[in-house]
N, C-alpha and C. Protein backbone atom coordinates (compact mmCIF):
# COMPACT_ATOMS: atom_id res chain seq x y z
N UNK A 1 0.85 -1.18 0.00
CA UNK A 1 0.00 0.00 0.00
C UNK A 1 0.89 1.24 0.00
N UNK A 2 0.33 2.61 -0.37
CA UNK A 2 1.30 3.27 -0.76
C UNK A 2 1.32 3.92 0.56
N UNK A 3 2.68 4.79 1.19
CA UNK A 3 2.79 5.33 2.56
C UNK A 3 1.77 6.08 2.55
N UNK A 4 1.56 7.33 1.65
CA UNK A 4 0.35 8.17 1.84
C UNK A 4 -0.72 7.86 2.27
N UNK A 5 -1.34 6.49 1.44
CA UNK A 5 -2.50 6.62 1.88
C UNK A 5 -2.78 5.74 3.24
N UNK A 6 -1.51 5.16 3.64
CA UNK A 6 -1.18 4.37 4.84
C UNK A 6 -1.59 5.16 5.67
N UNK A 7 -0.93 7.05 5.97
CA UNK A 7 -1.04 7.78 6.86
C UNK A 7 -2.35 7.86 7.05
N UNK A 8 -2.87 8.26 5.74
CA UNK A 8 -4.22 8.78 5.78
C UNK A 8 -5.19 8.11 6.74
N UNK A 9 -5.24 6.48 5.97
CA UNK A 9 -6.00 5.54 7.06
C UNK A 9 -5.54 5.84 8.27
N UNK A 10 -4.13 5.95 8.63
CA UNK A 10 -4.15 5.36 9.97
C UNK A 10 -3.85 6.58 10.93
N UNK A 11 -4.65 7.77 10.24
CA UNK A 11 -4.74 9.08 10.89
C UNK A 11 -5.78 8.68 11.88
N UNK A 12 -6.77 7.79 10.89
CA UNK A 12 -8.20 7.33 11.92
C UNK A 12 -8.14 7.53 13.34
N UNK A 13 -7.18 6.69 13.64
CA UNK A 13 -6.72 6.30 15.07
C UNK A 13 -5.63 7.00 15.33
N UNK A 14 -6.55 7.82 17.19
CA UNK A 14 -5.48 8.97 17.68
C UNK A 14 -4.81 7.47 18.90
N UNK A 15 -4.04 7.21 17.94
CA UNK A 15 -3.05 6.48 18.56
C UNK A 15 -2.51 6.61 20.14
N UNK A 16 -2.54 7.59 20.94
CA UNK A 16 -2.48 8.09 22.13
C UNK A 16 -3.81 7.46 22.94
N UNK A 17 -4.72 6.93 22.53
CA UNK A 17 -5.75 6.70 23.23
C UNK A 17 -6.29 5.55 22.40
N UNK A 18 -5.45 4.82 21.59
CA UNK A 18 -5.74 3.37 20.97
C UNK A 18 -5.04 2.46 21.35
N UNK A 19 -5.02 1.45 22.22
CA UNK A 19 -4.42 0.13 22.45
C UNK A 19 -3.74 -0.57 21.13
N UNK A 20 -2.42 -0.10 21.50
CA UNK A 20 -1.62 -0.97 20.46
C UNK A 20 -1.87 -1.88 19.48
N UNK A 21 -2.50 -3.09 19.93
CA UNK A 21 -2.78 -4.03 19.66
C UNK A 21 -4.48 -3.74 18.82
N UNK A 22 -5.10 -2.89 18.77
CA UNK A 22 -5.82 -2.34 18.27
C UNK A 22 -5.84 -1.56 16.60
N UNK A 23 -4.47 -0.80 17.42
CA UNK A 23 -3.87 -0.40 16.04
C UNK A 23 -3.29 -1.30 14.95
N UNK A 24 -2.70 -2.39 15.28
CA UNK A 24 -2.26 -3.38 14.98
C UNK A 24 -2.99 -4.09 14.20
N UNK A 25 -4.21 -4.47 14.69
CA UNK A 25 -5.57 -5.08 14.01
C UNK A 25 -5.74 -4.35 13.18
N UNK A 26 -5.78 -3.07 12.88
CA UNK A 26 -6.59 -2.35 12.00
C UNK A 26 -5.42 -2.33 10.58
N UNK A 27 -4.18 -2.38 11.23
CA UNK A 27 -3.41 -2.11 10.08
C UNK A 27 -3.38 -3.50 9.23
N UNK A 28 -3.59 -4.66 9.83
CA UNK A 28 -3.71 -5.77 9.05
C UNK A 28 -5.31 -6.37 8.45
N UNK A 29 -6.13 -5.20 8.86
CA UNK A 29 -7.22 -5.08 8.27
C UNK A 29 -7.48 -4.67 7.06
N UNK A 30 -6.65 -3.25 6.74
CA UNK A 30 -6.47 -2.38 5.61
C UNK A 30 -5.30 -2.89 4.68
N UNK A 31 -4.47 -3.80 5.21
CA UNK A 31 -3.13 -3.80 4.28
C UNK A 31 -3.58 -5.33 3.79
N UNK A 32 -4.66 -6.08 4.40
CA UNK A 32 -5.07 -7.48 3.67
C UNK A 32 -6.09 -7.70 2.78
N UNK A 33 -6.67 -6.43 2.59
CA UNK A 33 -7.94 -6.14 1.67
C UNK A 33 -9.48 -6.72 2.42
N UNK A 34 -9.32 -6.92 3.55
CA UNK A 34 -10.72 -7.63 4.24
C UNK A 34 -11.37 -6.28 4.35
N UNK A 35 -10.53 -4.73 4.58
CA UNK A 35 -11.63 -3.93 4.72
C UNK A 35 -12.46 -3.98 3.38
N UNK A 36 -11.94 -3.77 2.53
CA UNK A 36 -12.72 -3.11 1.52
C UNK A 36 -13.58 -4.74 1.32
N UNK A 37 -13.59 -5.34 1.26
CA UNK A 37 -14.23 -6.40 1.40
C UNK A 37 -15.38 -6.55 1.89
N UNK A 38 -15.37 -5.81 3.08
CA UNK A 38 -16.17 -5.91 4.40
C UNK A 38 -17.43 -4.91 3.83
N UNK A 39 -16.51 -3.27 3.40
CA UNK A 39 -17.22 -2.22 2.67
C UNK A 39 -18.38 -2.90 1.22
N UNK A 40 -17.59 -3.43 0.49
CA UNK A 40 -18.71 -4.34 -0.80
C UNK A 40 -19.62 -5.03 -0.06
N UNK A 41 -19.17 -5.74 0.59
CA UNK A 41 -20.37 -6.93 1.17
C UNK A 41 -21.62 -5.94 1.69
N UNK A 42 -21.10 -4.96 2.78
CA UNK A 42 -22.28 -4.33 3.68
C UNK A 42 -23.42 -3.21 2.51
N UNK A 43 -22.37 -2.65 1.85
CA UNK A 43 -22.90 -1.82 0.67
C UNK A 43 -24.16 -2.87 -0.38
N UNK A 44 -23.65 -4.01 -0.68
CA UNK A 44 -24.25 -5.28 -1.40
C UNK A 44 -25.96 -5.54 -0.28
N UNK A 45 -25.34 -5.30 0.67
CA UNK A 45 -26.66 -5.98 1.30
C UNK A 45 -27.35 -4.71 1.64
N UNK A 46 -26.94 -3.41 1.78
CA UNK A 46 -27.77 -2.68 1.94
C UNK A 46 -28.32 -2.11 0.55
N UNK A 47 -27.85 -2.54 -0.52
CA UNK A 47 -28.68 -2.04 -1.69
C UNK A 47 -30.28 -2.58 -1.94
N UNK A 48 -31.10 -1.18 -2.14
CA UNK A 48 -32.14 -1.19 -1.52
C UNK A 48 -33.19 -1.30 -1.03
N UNK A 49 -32.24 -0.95 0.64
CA UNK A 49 -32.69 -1.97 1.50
C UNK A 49 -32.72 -0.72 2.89
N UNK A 50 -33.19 -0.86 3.57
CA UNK A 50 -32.72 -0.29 4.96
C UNK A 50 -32.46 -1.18 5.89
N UNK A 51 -31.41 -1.25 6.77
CA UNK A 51 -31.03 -1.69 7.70
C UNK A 51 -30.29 -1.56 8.78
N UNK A 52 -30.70 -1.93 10.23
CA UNK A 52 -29.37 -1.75 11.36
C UNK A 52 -28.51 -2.28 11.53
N UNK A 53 -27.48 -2.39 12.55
CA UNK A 53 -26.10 -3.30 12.06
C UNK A 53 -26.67 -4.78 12.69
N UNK A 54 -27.46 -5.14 13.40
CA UNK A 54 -27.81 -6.24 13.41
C UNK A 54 -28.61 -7.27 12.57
N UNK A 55 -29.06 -6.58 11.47
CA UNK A 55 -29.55 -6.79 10.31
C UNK A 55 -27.77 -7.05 9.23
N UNK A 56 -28.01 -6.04 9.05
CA UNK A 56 -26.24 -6.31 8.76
C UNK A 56 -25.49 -7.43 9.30
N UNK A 57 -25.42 -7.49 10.00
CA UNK A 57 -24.38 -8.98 10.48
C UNK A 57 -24.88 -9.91 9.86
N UNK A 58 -26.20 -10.24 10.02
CA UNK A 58 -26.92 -11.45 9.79
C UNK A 58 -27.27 -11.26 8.25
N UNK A 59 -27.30 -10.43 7.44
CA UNK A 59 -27.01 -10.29 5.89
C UNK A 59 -25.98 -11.03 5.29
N UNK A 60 -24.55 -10.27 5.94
CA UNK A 60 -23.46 -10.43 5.37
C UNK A 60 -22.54 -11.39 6.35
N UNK A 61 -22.72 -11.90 7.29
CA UNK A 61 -21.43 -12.92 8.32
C UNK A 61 -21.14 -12.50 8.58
N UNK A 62 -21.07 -10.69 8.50
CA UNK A 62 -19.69 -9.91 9.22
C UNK A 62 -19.80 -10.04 10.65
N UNK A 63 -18.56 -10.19 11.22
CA UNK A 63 -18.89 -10.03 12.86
C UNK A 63 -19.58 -8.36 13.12
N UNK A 64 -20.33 -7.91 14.18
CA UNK A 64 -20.85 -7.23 14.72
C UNK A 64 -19.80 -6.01 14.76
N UNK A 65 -18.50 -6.62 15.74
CA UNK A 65 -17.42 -5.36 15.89
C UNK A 65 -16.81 -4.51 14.55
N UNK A 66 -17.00 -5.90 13.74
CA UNK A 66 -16.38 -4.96 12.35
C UNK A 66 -17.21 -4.05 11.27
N UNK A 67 -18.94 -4.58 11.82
CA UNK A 67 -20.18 -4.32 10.86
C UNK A 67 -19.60 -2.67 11.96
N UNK A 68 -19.65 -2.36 12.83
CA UNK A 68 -19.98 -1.28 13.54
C UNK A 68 -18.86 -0.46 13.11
N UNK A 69 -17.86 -0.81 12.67
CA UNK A 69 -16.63 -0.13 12.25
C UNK A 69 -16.82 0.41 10.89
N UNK A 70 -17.12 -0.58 10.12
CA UNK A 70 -16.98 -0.26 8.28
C UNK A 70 -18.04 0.56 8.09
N UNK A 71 -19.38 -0.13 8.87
CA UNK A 71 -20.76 1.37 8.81
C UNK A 71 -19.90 2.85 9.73
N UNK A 72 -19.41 2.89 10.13
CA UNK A 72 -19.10 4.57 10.54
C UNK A 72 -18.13 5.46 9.79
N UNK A 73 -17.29 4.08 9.10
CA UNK A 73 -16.21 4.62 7.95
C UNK A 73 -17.07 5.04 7.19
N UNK A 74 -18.10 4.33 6.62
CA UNK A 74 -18.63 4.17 5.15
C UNK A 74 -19.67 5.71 5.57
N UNK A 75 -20.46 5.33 6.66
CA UNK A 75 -20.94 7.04 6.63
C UNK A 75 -19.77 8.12 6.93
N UNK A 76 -18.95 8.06 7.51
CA UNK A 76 -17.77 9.51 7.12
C UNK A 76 -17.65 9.46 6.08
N UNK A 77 -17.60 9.00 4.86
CA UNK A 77 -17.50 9.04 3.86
C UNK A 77 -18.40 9.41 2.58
N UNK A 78 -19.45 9.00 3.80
CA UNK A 78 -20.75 9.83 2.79
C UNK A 78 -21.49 8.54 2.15
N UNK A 79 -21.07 7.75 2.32
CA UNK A 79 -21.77 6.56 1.41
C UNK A 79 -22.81 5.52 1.71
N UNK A 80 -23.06 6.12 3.10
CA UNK A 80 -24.17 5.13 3.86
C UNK A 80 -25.20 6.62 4.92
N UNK A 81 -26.34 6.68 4.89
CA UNK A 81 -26.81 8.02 5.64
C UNK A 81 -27.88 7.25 6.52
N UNK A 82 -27.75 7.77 7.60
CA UNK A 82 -29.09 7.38 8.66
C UNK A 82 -30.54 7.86 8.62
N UNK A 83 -31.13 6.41 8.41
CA UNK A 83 -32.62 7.39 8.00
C UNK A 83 -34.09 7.47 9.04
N UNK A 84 -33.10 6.77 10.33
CA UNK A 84 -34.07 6.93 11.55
C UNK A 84 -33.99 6.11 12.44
N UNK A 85 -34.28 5.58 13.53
CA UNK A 85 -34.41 4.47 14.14
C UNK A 85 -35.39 3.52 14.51
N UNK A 86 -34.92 2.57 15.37
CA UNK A 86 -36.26 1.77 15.43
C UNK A 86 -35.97 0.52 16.23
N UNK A 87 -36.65 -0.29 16.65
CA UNK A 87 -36.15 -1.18 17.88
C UNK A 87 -36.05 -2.46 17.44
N UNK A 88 -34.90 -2.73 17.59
CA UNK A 88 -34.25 -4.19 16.89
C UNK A 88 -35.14 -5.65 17.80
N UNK A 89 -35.30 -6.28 16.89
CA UNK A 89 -36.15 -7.65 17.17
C UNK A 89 -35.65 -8.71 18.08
N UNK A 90 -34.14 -8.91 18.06
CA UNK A 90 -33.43 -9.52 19.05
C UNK A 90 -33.11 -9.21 19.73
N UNK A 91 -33.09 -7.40 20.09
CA UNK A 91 -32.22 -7.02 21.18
C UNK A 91 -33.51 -6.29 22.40
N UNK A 92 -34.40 -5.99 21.70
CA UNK A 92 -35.57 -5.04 22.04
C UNK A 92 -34.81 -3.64 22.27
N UNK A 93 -34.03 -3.24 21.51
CA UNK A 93 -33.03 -1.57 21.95
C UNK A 93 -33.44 -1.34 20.32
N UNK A 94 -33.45 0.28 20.97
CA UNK A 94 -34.12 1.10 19.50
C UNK A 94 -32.24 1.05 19.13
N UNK A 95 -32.09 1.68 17.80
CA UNK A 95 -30.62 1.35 17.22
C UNK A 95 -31.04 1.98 15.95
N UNK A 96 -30.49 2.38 15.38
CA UNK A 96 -29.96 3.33 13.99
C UNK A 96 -30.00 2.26 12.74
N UNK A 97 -30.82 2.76 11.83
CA UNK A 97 -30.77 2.05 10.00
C UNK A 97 -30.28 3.08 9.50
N UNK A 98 -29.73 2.82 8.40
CA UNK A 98 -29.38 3.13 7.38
C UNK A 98 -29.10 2.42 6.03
N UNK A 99 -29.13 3.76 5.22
CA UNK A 99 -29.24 3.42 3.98
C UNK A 99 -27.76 3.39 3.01
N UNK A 100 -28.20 3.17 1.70
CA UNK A 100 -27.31 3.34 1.46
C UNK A 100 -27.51 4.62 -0.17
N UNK A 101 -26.74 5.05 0.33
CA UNK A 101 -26.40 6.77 -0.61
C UNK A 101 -26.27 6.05 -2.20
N UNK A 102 -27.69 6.34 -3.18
CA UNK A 102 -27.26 5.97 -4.35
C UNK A 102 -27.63 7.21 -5.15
């Protein structure tokens, strides 16, 4: 990957208040292609569609920790927008859908 955009990603994380081993994960997240991976799959299942990340998991296999990660990238980015909430079926907790920006 090229250094630039190495920094860029890994500006994400204010490293001062990220557990090493955190950072660590993330960099072998981005440098093995599972993120963007992760990004197609969730984008794939939210095409349209509305959904929360527990809907999401159970769409795509993604684990939960990473569905909650790639949805907050993918909305900083503009590519996923929240279109309200509503109370999830397994959890009984209201929780955030979204869409996806076409």
């Amino acid at each position: 990957m090229d250094r630039q955009i190495q920094l860029m990603i890994y500006k994400e994380f204010d490293v001062r208040q990220t557990q090493d081993t955190s950072v660590e994960s993330f960099k072998e997240v981005c440098d093995s292609g599972l993120r963007e991976k992760q990004y197609s799959k969730i984008k794939k299942a939210l095409a349209g569609m509305e959904m929360n990340n527990n809907e999401i998991v159970l769409a795509t296999g993604i684990k939960i920790s990473s569905v909650t990660a790639r949805v907050n990238e993918l909305r900083k980015k503009g590519e996923i927008v929240l279109v309200g909430k509503k109370r999830d079926t397994n959890t009984n907790r209201m929780c955030m859908v979204w869409r996806l920006v076409e």
